[in-house]
Protein backbone atom coordinates (compact mmCIF):
# COMPACT_ATOMS: atom_id res chain seq x y z
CA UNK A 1 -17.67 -4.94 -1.28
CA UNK A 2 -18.60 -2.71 1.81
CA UNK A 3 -20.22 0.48 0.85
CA UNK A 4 -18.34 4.13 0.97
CA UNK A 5 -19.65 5.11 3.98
CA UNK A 6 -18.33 2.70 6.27
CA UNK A 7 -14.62 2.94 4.52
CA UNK A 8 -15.43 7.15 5.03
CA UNK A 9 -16.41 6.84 8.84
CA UNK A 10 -13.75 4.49 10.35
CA UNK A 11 -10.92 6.49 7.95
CA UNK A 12 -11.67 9.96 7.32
CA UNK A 13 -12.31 12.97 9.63
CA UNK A 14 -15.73 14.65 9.46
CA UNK A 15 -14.04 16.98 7.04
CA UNK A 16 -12.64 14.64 5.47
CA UNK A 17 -9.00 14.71 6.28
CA UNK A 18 -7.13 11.44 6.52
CA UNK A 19 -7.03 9.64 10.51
CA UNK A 20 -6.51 6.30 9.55
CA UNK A 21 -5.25 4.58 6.13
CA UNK A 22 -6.50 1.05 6.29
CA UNK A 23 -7.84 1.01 2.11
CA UNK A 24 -7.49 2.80 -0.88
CA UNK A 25 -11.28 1.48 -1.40
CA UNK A 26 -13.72 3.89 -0.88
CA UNK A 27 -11.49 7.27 -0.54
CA UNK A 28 -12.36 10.28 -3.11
CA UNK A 29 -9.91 10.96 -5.57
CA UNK A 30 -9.36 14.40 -4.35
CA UNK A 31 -7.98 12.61 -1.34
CA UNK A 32 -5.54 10.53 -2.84
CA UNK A 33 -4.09 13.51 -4.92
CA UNK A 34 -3.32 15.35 -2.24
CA UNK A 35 -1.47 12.02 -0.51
CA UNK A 36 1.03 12.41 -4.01
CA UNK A 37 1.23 15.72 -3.71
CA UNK A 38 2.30 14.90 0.31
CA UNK A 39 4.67 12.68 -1.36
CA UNK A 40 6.10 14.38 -4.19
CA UNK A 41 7.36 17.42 -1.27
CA UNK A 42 8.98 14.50 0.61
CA UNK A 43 10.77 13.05 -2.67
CA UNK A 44 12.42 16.78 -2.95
CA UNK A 45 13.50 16.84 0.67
CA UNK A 46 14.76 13.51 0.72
CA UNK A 47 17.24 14.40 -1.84
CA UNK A 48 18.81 17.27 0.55
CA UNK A 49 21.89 17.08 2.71
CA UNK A 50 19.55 17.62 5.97
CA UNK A 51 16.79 14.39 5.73
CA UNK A 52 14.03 15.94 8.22
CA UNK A 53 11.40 17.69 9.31
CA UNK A 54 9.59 17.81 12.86
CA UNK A 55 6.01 16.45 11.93
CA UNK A 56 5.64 13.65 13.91
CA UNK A 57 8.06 15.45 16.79
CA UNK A 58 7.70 13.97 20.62
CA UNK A 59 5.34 11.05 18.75
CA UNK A 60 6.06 7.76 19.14
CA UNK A 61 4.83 4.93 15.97
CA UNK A 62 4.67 1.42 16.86
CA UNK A 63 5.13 -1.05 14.25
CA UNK A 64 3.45 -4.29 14.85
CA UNK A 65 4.69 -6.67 12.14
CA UNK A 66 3.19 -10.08 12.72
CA UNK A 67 4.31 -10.81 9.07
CA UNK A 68 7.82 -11.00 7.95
CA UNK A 69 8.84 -7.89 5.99
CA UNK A 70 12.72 -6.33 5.31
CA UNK A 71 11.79 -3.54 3.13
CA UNK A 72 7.98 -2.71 4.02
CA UNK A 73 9.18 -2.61 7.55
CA UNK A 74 12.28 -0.13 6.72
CA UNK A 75 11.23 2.22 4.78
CA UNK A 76 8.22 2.45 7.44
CA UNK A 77 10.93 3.12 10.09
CA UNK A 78 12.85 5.48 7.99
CA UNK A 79 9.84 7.52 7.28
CA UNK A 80 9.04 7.79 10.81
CA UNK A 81 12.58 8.54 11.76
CA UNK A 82 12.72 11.48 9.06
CA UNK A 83 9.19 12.86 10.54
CA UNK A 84 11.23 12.92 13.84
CA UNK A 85 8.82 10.70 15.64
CA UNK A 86 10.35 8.07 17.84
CA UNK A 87 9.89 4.18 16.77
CA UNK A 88 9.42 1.18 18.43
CA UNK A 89 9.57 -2.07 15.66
CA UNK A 90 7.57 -5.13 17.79
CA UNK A 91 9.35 -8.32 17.29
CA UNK A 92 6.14 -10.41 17.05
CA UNK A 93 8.02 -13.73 16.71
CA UNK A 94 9.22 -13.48 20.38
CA UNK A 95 6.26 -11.52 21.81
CA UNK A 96 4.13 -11.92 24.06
CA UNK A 97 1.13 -12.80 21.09
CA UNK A 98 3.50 -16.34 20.92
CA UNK A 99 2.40 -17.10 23.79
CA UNK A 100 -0.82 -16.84 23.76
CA UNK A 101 -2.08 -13.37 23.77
CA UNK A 102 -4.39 -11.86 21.78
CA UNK A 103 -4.04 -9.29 19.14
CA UNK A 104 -6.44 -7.39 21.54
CA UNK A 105 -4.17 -7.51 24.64
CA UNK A 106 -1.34 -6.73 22.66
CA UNK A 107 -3.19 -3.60 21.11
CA UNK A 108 -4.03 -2.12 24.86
CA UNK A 109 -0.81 -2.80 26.18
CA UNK A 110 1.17 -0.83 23.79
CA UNK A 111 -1.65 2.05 24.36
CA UNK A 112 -0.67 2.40 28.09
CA UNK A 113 2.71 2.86 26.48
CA UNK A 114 1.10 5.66 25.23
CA UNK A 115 1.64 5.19 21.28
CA UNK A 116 0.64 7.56 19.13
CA UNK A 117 0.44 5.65 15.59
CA UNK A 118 0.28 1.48 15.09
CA UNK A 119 1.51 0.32 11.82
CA UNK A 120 0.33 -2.44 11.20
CA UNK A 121 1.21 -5.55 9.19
CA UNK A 122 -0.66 -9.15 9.67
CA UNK A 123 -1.38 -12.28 7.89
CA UNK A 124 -5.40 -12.06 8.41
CA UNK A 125 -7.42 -10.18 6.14
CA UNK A 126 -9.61 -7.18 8.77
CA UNK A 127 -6.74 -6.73 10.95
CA UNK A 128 -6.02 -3.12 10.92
CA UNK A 129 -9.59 -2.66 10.82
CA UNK A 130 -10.40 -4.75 13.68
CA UNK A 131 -7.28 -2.64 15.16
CA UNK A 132 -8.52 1.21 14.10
CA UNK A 133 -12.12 0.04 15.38
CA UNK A 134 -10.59 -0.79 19.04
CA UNK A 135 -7.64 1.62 19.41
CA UNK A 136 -8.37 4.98 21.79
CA UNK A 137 -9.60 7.91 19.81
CA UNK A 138 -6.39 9.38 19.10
CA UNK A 139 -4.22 6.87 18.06
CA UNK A 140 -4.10 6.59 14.59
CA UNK A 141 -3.64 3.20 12.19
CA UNK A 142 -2.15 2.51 8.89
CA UNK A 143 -2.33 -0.89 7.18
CA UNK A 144 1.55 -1.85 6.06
CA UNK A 145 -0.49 -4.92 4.27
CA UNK A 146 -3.34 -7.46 5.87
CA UNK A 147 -3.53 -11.36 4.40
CA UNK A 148 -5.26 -10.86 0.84
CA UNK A 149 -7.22 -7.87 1.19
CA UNK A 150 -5.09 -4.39 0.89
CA UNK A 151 -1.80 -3.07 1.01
CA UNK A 152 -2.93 1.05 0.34
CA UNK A 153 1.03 2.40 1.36
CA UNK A 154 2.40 0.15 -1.43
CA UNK A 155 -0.44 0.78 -4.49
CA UNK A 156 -0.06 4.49 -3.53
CA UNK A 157 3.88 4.17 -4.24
CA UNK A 158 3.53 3.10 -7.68
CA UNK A 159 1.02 5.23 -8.16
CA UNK A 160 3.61 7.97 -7.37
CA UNK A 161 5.80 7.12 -9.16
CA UNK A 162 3.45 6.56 -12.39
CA UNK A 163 2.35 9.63 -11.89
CA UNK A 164 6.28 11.39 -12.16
CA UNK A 165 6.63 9.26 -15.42
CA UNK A 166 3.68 9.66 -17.09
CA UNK A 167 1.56 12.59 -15.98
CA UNK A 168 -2.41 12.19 -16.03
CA UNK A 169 -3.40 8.53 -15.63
CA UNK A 170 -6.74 9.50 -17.87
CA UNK A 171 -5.27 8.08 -21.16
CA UNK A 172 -3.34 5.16 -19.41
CA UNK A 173 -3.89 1.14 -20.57
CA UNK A 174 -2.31 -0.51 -17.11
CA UNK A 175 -1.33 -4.55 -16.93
CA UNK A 176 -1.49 -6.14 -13.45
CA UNK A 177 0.45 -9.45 -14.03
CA UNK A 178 0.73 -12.69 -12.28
CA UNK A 179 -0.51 -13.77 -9.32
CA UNK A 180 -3.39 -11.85 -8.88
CA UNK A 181 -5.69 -14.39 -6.56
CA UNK A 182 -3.17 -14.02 -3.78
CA UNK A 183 -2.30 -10.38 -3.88
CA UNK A 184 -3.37 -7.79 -1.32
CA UNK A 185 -0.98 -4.99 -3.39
CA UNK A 186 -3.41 -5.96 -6.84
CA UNK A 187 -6.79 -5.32 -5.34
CA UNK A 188 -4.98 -1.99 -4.10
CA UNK A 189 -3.56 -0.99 -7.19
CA UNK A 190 -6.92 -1.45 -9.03
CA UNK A 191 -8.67 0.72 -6.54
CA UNK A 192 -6.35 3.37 -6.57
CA UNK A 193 -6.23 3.00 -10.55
CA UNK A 194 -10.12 3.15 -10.80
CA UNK A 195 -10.45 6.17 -8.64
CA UNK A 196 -7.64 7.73 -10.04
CA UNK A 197 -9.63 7.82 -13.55
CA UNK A 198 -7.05 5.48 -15.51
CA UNK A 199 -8.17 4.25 -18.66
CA UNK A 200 -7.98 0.97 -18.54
CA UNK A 201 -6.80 -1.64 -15.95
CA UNK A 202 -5.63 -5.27 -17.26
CA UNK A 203 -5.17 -8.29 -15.23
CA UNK A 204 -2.51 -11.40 -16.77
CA UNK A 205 -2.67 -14.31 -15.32
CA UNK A 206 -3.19 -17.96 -15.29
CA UNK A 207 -6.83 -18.95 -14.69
CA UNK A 208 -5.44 -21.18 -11.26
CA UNK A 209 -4.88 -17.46 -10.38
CA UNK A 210 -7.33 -15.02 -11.17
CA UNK A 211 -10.41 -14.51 -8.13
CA UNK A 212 -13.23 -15.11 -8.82
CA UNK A 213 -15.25 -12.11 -10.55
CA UNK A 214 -12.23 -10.24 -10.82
CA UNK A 215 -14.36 -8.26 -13.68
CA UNK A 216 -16.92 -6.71 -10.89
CA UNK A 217 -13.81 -4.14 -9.47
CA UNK A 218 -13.77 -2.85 -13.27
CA UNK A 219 -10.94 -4.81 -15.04
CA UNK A 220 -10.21 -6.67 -17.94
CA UNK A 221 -8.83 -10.11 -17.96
CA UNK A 222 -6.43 -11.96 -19.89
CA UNK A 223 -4.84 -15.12 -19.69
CA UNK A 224 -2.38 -14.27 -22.48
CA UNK A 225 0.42 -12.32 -22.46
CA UNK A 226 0.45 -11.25 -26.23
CA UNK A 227 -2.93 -10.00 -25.91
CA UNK A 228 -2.83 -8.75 -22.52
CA UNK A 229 0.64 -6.54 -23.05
CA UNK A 230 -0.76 -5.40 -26.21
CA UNK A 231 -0.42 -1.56 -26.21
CA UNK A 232 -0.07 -0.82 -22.46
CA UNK A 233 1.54 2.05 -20.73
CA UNK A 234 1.99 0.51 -17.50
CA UNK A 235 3.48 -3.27 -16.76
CA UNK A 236 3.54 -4.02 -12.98
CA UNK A 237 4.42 -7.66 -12.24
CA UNK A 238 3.71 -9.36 -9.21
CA UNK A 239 5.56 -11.48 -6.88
CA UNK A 240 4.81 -15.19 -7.29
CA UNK A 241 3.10 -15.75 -3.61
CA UNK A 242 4.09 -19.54 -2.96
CA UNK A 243 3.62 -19.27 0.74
CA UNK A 244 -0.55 -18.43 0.72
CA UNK A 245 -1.09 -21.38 -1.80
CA UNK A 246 -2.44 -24.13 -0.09
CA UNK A 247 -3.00 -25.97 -3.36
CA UNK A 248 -0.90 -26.52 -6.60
CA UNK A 249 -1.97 -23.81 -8.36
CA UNK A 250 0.92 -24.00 -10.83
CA UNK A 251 2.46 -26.79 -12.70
CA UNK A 252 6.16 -25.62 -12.21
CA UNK A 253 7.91 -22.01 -11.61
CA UNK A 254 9.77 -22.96 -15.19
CA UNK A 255 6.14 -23.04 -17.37
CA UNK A 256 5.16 -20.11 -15.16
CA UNK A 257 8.51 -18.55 -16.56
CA UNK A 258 7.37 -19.49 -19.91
CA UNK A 259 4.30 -18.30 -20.28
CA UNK A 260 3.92 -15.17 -17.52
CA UNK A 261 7.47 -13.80 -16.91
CA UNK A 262 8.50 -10.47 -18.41
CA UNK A 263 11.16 -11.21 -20.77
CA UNK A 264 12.31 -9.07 -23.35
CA UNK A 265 10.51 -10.16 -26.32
CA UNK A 266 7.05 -9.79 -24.29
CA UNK A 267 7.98 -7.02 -23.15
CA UNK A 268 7.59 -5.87 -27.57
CA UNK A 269 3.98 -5.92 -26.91
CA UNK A 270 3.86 -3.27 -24.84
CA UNK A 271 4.54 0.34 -25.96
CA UNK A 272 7.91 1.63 -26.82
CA UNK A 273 7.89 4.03 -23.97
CA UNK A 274 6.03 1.40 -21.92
CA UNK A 275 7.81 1.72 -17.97
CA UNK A 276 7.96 -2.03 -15.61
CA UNK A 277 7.11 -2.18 -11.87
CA UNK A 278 7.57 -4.70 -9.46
CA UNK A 279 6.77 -4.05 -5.57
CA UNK A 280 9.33 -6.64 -4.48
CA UNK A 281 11.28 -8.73 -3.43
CA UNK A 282 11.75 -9.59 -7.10
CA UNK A 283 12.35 -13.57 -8.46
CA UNK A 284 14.39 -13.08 -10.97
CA UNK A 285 13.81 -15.85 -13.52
CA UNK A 286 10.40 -16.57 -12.22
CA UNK A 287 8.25 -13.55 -12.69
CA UNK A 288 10.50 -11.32 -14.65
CA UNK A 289 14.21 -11.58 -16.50
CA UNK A 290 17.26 -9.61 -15.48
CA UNK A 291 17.58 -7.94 -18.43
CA UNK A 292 14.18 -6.19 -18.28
CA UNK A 293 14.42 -5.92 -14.43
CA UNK A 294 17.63 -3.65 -14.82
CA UNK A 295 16.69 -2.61 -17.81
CA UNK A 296 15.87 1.00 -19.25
CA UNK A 297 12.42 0.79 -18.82
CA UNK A 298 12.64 -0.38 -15.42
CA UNK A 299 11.26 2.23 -12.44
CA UNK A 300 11.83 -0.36 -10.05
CA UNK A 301 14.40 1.69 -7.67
CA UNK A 302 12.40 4.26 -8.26
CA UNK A 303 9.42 2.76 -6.44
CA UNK A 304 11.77 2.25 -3.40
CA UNK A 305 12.69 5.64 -2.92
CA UNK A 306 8.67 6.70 -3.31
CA UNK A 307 8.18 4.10 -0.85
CA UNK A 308 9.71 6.19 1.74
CA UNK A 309 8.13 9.70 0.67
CA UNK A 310 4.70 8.02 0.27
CA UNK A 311 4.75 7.07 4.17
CA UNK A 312 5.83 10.43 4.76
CA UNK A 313 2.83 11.29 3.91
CA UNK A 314 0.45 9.16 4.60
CA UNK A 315 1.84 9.16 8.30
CA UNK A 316 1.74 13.05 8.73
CA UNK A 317 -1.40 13.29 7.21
CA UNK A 318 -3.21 10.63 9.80
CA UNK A 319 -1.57 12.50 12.34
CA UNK A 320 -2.86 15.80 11.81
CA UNK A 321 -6.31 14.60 11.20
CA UNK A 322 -6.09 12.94 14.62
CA UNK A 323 -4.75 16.29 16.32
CA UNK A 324 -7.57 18.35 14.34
CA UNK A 325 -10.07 15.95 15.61
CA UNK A 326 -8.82 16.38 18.91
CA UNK A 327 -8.64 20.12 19.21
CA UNK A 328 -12.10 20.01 17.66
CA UNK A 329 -13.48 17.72 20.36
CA UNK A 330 -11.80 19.99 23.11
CA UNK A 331 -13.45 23.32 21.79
CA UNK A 332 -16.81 21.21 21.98
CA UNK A 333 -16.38 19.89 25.19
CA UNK A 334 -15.04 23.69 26.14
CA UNK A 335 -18.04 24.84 24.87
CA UNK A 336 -20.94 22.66 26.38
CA UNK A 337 -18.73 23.68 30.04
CA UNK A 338 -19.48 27.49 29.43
CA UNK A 339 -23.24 26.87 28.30
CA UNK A 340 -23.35 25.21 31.70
C-alpha cells in the first residue's frame, strides 16, 4: 500500500479539490462526502423534463476503453453528454494501439486533439496512473476501472446509493461476496467503506478466492455464508470474473451456486431490512437467484441510475479543480511578470 501522500499529490489540488480520480485509497472522507453530495444534486436533476446543465460546456472527454464495457462506458457518455461536454468513445479494438502503438503515443495524440478529460478503462493494473502522471497539466483523468486494482466511479455508486437507503454508514455491518481475489470494484468498496467510518466490512468467499492478507485493508473474512450474512445491513455480490482466472479456481459454477449465490433462504441471515447490490452485468443462477435479484430488497436499478449522477460529479469536480489550478498558475506567473 502506497502512502497518502503520493495518492494526495498526483489527485488532489493543493487545496485539496479533486483534479484527477484514479482511487478511492488515500482521499479524506470530507472529500468523498462532498462527491455524494455532487451526486445526490445530479440524481434530482436527472429526474426533470430538461436533463442538463453547462459544466463541462465547449469541453471535450475522451474515453479510452481498452477493456470491453456496455454499461461503464454509457453511463460515462451520458454523464458527459448531460454536463454538455462533447465526447469522443475510442474504439481501441481497431485503433491504432492494435497495431502496435503504445499507450504513450496514443495518450499524446489525442492531446494535440486537444482533450480536455481521458476516461480511462484498461486491463493493467497503474494505467490511469501511468496516464495522469504523463498527460499535460490540464487535462484531467478518471479511472472507469484498471486490471485488479480500483474501480473508484463504481464503489462511489453504491456508496450513493447506501447512503439514500440507509443514512450514516457508522452503525453499518457490510458483506462483500464472491470473488473477491479478482475484483478491482471490492478493494474500492472497502476503501471507500473504511474511510467512510462503516462499522464493519465482511468479505464471503471461497478460500481459491480471497487475496492474500485481505485482513491488512481492515476486513473480516468468512468462507461461510451462514456466518458471514449473519446480521448485515449491506449484501453486495460480485460478478464471478472467469476471464482473469488463469487457473481453476472453482470446481464448477453449479457448487459455486450452492454454496456462494444469494438465494432466498441465505438471504434469512441477513437483516429483515437488509438491501442487495450487484455492480453488474449480473449471472443469474451463478452469483445470485432471480427471485432475490428482482426482489424487494433489491437496489440494483437503483445503482444504475447513481451510476450516472456519480460521474456527474466526479467529472465536474476534476474539471474545476483543473480550471482553479490553472487560473491559480496564471495569477502566479502574472505576478512574477510585474515583480520583474
Amino acid at each position: 500500500m502506497l502512502p497518502r501522500e503520493y495518492y494526495d499529490a498526483i489527485q488532489l489540488t493543493p487545496e485539496g479539490q479533486l483534479k484527477h480520480f484514479l482511487t478511492i485509497e488515500g482521499l479524506p472522507p470530507q472529500l468523498l462526502t462532498e462527491i455524494l453530495d455532487t451526486a445526490d444534486s445530479f440524481v434530482d436533476m436527472n429526474a426533470q423534463q430538461v436533463k442538463k446543465v453547462p459544466l463541462l460546456r465547449g469541453k471535450t472527454v475522451a474515453n479510452l476503453f481498452f477493456e470491453a464495457s456496455t454499461r461503464t462506458l454509457s453511463t460515462f457518455e451520458l454523464a458527459a453528454k448531460r454536463l454538455s461536454a462533447d465526447v469522443l468513445n475510442l474504439n481501441i479494438s481497431t485503433s491504432s494501439t492494435s497495431k502496435g502503438e503504445t499507450l504513450k503515443d496514443t495518450l499524446m495524440t489525442l492531446q494535440a486533439m486537444h482533450c480536455d478529460m481521458f476516461v480511462v478503462r484498461h486491463s493493467a493494473s497503474g494505467a490511469a496512473h501511468f496516464i495522469a502522471q504523463h498527460v499535460t497539466p490540464d487535462v484531467a483523468v478518471i479511472n472507469a476501472g484498471d486490471g485488479r486494482h480500483a474501480h473508484p466511479t463504481q464503489a462511489m455508486l453504491d456508496m450513493l446509493t447506501i447512503r439514500q437507503h440507509k443514512g450514516d454508514f457508522k452503525n453499518l455491518k457490510v458483506a462483500i461476496v464472491g470473488d473477491i481475489l479478482h475484483s478491482r470494484v471490492a478493494r474500492s468498496e472497502i476503501h471507500a467503506l473504511r474511510i467512510l467510518g462503516a462499522n464493519e466490512i465482511r468479505v464471503i468467499a471461497p478460500a481459491t478466492l480471497l487475496p492474500k492478507h485481505i485482513e491488512s485493508l481492515g476486513v473480516k473474512v468468512f468462507t461461510e455464508m451462514s456466518r458471514g450474512l449473519r446480521d448485515v445491513d449491506v449484501v453486495i455480490m460480485l460478478r464471478l470474473q472467469r476471464e482473469r482466472m488463469q487457473t481453476a479456481l472453482l470446481p464448477s459454477e453449479s457448487e459455486f451456486y450452492s454454496l456462494y449465490g444469494l438465494t432466498e433462504n441465505k438471504l434469512a441471515y441477513a437483516k429483515p431490512d437488509a438491501i442487495v447490490m450487484h455492480p453488474g452485468p449480473i449471472n443469474r443462477g451463478v452469483e445470485i437467484e432471480s427471485r432475490v435479484a428482482d426482489g424487494p430488497r433489491s437496489v440494483i436499478l437503483n445503482q444504475v441510475t447513481n451510476g450516472i449522477a456519480v460521474r456527474m460529479a466526479v467529472m465536474s469536480m476534476a474539471m474545476s479543480g483543473q480550471l482553479n489550478t490553472q487560473s491559480s498558475s496564471f495569477t502566479e506567473s502574472s505576478a512574477r511578470t510585474e515583480s520583474l
